[in-house]
C-alpha atoms as a PDB file:
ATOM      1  CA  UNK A   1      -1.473  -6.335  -4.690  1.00  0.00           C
ATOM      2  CA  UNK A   2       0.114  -6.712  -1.285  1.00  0.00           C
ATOM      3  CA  UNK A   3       2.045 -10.263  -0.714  1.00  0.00           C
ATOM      4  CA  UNK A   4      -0.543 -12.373   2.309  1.00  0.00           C
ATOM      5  CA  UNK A   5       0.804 -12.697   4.807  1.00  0.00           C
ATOM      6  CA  UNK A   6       2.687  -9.586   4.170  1.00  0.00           C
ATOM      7  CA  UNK A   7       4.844  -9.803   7.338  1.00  0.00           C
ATOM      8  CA  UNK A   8       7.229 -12.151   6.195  1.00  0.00           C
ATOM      9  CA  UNK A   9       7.353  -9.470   3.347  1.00  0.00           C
ATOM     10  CA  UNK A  10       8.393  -6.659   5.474  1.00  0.00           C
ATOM     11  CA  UNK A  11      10.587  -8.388   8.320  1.00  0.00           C
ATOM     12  CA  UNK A  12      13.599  -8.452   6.085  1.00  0.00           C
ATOM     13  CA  UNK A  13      13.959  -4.277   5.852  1.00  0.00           C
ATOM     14  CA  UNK A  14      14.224  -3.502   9.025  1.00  0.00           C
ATOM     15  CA  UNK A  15      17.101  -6.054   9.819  1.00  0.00           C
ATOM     16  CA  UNK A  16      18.798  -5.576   6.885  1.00  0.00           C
ATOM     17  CA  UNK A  17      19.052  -1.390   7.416  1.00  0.00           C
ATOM     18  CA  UNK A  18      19.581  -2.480  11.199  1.00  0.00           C
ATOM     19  CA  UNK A  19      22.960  -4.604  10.011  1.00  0.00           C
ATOM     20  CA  UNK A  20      23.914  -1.540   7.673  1.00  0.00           C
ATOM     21  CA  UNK A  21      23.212   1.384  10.008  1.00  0.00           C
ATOM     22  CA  UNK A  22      26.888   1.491  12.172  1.00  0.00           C
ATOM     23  CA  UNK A  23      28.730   0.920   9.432  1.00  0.00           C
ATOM     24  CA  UNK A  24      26.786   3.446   8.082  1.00  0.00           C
ATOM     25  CA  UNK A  25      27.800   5.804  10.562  1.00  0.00           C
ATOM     26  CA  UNK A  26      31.257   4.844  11.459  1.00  0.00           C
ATOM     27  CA  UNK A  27      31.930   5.769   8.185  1.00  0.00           C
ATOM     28  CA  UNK A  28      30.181   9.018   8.662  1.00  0.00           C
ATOM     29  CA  UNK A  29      32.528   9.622  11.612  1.00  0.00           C
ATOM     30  CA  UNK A  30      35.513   8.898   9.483  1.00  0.00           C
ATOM     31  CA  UNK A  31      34.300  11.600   6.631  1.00  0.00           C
ATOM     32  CA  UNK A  32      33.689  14.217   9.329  1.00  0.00           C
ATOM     33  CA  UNK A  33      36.759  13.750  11.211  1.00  0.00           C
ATOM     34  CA  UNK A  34      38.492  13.970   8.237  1.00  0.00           C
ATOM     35  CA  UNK A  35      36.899  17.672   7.765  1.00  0.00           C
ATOM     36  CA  UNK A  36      33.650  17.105   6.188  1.00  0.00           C
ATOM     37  CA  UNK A  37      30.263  18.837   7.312  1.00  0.00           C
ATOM     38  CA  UNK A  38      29.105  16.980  10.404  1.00  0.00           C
ATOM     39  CA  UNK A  39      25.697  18.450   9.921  1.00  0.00           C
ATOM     40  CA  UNK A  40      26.007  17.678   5.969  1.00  0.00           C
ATOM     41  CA  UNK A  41      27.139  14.409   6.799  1.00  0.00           C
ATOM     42  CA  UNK A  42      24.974  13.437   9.656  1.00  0.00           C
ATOM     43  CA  UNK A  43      21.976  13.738   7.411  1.00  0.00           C
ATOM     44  CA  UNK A  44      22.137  10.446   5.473  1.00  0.00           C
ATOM     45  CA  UNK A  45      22.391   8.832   8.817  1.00  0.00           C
ATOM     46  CA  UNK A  46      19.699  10.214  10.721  1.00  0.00           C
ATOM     47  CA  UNK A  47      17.443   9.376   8.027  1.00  0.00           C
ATOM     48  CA  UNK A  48      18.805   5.547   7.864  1.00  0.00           C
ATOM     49  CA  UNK A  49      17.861   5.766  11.895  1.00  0.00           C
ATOM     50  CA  UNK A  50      14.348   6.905  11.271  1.00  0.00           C
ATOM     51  CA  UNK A  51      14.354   4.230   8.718  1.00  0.00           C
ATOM     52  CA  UNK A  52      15.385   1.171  10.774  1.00  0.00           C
ATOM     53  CA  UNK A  53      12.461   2.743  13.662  1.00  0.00           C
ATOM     54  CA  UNK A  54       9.860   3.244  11.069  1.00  0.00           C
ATOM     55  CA  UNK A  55      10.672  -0.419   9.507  1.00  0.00           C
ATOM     56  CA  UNK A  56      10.603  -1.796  13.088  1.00  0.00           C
ATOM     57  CA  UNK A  57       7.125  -0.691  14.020  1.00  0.00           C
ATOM     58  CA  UNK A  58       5.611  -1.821  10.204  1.00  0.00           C
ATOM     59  CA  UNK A  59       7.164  -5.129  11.013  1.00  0.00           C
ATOM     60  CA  UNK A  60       5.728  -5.204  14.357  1.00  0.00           C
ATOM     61  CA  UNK A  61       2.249  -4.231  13.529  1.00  0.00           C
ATOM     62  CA  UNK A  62       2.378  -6.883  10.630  1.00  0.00           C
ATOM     63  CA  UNK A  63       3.087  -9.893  12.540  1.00  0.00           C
ATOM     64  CA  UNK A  64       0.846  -8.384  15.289  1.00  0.00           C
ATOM     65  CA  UNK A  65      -1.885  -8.391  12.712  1.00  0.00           C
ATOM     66  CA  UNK A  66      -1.084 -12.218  11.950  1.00  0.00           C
ATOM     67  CA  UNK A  67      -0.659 -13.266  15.141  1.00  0.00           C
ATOM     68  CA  UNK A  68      -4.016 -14.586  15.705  1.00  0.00           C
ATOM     69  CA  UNK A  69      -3.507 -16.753  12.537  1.00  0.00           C
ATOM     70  CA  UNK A  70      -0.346 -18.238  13.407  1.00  0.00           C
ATOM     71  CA  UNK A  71      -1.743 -18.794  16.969  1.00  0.00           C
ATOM     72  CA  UNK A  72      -3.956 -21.963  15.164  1.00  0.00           C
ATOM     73  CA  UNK A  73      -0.437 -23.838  14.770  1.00  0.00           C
ATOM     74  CA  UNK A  74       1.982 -22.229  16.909  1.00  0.00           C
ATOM     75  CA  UNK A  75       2.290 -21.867  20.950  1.00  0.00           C
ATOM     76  CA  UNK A  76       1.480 -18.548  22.092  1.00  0.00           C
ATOM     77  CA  UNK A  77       4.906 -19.148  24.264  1.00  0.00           C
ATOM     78  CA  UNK A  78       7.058 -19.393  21.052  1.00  0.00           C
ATOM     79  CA  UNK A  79       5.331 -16.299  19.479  1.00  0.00           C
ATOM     80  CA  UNK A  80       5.727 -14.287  23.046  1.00  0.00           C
ATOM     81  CA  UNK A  81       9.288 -14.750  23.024  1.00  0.00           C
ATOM     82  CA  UNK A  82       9.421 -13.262  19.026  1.00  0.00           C
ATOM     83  CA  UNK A  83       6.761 -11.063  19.949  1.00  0.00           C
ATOM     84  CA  UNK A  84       9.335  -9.420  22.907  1.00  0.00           C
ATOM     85  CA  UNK A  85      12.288  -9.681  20.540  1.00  0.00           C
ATOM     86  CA  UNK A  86      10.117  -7.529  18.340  1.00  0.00           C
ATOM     87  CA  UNK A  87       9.190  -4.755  20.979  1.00  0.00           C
ATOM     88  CA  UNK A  88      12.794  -4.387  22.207  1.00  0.00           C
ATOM     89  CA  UNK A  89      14.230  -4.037  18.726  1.00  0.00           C
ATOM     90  CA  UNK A  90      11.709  -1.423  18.038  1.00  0.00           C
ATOM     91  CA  UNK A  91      12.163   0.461  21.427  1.00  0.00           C
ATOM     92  CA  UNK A  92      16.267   0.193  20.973  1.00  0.00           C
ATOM     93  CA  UNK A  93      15.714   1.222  17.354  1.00  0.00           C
ATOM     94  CA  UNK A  94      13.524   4.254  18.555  1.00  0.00           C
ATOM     95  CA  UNK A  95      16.424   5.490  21.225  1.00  0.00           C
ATOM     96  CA  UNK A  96      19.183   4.845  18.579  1.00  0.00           C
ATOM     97  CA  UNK A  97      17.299   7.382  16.122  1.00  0.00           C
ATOM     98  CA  UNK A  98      16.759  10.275  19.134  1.00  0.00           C
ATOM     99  CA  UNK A  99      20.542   9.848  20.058  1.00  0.00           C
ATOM    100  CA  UNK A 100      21.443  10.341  16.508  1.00  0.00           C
ATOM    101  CA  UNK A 101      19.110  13.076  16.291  1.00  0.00           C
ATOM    102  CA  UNK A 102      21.828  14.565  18.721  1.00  0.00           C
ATOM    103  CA  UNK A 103      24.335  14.407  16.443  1.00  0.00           C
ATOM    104  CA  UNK A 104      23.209  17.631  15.025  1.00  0.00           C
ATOM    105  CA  UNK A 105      23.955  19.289  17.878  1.00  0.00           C
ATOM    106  CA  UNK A 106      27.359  21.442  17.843  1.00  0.00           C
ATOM    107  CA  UNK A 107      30.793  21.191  19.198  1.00  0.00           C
ATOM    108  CA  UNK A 108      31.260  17.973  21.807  1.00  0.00           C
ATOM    109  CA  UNK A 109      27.541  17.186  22.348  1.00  0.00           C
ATOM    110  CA  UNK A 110      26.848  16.580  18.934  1.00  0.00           C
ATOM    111  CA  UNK A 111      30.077  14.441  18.704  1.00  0.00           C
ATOM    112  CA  UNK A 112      29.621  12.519  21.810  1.00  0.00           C
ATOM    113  CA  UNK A 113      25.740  11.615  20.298  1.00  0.00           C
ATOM    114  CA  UNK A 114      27.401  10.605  17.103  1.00  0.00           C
ATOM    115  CA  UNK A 115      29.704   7.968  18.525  1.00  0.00           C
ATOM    116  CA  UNK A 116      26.895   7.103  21.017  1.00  0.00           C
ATOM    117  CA  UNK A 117      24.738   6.620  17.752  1.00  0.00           C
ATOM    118  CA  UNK A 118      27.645   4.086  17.064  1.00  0.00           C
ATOM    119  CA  UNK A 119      27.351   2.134  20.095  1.00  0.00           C
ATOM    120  CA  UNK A 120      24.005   1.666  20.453  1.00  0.00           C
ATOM    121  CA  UNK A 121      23.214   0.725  16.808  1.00  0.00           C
ATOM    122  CA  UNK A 122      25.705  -2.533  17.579  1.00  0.00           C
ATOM    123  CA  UNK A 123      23.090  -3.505  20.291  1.00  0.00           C
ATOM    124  CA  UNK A 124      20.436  -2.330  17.682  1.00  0.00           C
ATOM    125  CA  UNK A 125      21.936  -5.236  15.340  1.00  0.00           C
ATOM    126  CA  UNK A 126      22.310  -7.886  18.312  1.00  0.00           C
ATOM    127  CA  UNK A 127      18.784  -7.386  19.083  1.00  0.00           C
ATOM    128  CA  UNK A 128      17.651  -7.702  15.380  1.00  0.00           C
ATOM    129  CA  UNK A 129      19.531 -10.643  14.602  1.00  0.00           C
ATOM    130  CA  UNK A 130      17.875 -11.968  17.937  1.00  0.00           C
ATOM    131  CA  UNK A 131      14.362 -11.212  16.685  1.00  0.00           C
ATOM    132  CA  UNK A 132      15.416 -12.985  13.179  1.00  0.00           C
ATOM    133  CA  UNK A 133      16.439 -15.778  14.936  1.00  0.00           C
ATOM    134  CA  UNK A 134      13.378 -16.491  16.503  1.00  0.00           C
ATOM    135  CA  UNK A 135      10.837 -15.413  13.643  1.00  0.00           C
ATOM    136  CA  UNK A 136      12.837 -18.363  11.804  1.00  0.00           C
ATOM    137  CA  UNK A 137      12.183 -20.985  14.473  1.00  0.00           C
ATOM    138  CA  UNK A 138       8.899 -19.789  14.317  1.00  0.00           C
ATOM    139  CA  UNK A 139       8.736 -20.520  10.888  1.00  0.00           C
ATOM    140  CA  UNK A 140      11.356 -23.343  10.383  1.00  0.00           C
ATOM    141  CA  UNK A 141      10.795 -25.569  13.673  1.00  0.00           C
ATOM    142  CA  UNK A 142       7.289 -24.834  14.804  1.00  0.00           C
ATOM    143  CA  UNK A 143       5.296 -24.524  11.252  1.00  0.00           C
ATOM    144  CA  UNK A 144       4.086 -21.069  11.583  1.00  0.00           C
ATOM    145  CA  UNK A 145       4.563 -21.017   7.749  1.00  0.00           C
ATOM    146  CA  UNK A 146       2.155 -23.301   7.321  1.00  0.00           C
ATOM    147  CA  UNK A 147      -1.391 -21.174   9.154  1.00  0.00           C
ATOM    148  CA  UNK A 148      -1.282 -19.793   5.477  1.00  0.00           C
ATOM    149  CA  UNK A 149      -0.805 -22.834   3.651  1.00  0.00           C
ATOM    150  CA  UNK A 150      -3.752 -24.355   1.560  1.00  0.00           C
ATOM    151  CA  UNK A 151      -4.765 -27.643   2.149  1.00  0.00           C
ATOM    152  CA  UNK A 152      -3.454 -28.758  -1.153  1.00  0.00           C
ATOM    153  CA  UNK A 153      -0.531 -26.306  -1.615  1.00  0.00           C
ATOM    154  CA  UNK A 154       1.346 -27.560  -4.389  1.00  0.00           C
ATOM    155  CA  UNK A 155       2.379 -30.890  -2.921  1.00  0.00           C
ATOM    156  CA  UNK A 156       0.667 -32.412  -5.668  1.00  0.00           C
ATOM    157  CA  UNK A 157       2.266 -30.984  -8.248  1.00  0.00           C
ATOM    158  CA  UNK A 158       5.629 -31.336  -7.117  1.00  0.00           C
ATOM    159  CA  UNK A 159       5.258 -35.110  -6.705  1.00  0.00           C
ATOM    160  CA  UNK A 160       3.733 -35.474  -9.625  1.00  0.00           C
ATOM    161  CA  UNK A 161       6.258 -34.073 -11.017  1.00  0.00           C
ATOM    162  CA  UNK A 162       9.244 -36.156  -9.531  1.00  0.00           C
ATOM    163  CA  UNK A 163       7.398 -39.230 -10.179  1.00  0.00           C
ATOM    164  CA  UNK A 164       7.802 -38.320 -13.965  1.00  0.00           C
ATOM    165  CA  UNK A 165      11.306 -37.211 -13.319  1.00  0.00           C
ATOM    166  CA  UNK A 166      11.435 -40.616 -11.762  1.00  0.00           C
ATOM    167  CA  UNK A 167       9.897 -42.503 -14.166  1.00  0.00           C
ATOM    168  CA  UNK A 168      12.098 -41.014 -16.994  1.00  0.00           C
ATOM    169  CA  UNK A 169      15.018 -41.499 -15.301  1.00  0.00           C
ATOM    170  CA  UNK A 170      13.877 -45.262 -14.873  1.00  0.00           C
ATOM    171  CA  UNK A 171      13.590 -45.265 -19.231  1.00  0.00           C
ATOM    172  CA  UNK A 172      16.645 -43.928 -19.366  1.00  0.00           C
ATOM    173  CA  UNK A 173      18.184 -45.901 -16.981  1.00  0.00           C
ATOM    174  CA  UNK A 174      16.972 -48.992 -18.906  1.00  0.00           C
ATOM    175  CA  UNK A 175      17.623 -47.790 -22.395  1.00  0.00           C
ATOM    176  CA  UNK A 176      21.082 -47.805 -21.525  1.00  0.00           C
ATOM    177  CA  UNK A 177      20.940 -50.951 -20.705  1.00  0.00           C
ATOM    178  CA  UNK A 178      19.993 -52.241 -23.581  1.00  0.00           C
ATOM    179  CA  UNK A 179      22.697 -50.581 -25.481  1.00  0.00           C
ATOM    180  CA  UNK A 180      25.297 -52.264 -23.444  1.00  0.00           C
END
């Protein structure tokens, strides 16, 4: 069964193969300039780029899918600015992968797209640590957690519980003094 919402789910991938990715590839560079395949090579790291792209559209057809939802408790400015954080780290994501798809190319084409695969995957990771950033002050300063919270979610339980944790410690506490 899928997690609901199942944005919050997905939203993690994406960044977290976006933060890997040039490191990823610088090492790639290393490997071929030290004389391994660049084609042979390459290949892990064009798949990683079709990876991040892929991730970034599932994560932004998620959230837009929940939008509507977290509209009831959020402003529709505070998701606009996420939502445009989200659209430029898929569309920098997308030109990242067809510029590494150059790197198959031979001789200095296919090396210039490599270390061009490089650069732009740093702006790749500025722009998802951007979009991170604001999907947590979605969640963290303007509630958007909390469209999918029940009306008793567990609150309940959780004082209950530290009223007994209370309470104990209260018997305890007096116990002791009794002793002394």
């Amino acid at each position: 069964m899928l997690p609901d919402p199942l944005h919050p789910a997905i939203v993690h991938f994406p960044v977290a193969l976006a933060i890997i990715f040039p490191l990823m590839a610088a090492l790639a560079l290393i490997f071929i300039k030290r004389g391994s395949s660049a084609i042979n090579t390459w290949i892990p790291i064009a798949v990683l780029a079709v990876m991040v792209f892929a991730g970034t559209l599932v994560a932004k057809n998620t959230g837009g899918a929940e939008e509507d939802k977290v509209e009831e408790v959020v402003s529709r400015g505070a998701i606009h600015d996420h939502e445009e954080n989200a659209e430029l780290f898929a569309i920098l994501a997308g030109i990242t992968l067809a510029i590494s798809l150059g790197g198959f190319l031979p001789n200095k084409w296919g090396n210039m797209a490599r270390y061009l695969t490089v650069v732009a995957s740093l702006a790749v990771v500025f722009v998802a640590y951007q979009t991170g950033k604001s999907g947590g002050e979605l969640v963290y300063e303007h509630g958007a957690g909390s469209a999918y919270a029940s009306p008793s979610s567990g609150n309940e339980a959780v004082s209950t519980e530290s009223d007994s944790t209370s309470t104990s410690a209260t018997s305890d506490d007096d116990d002791d003094d009794d002793k002394d």
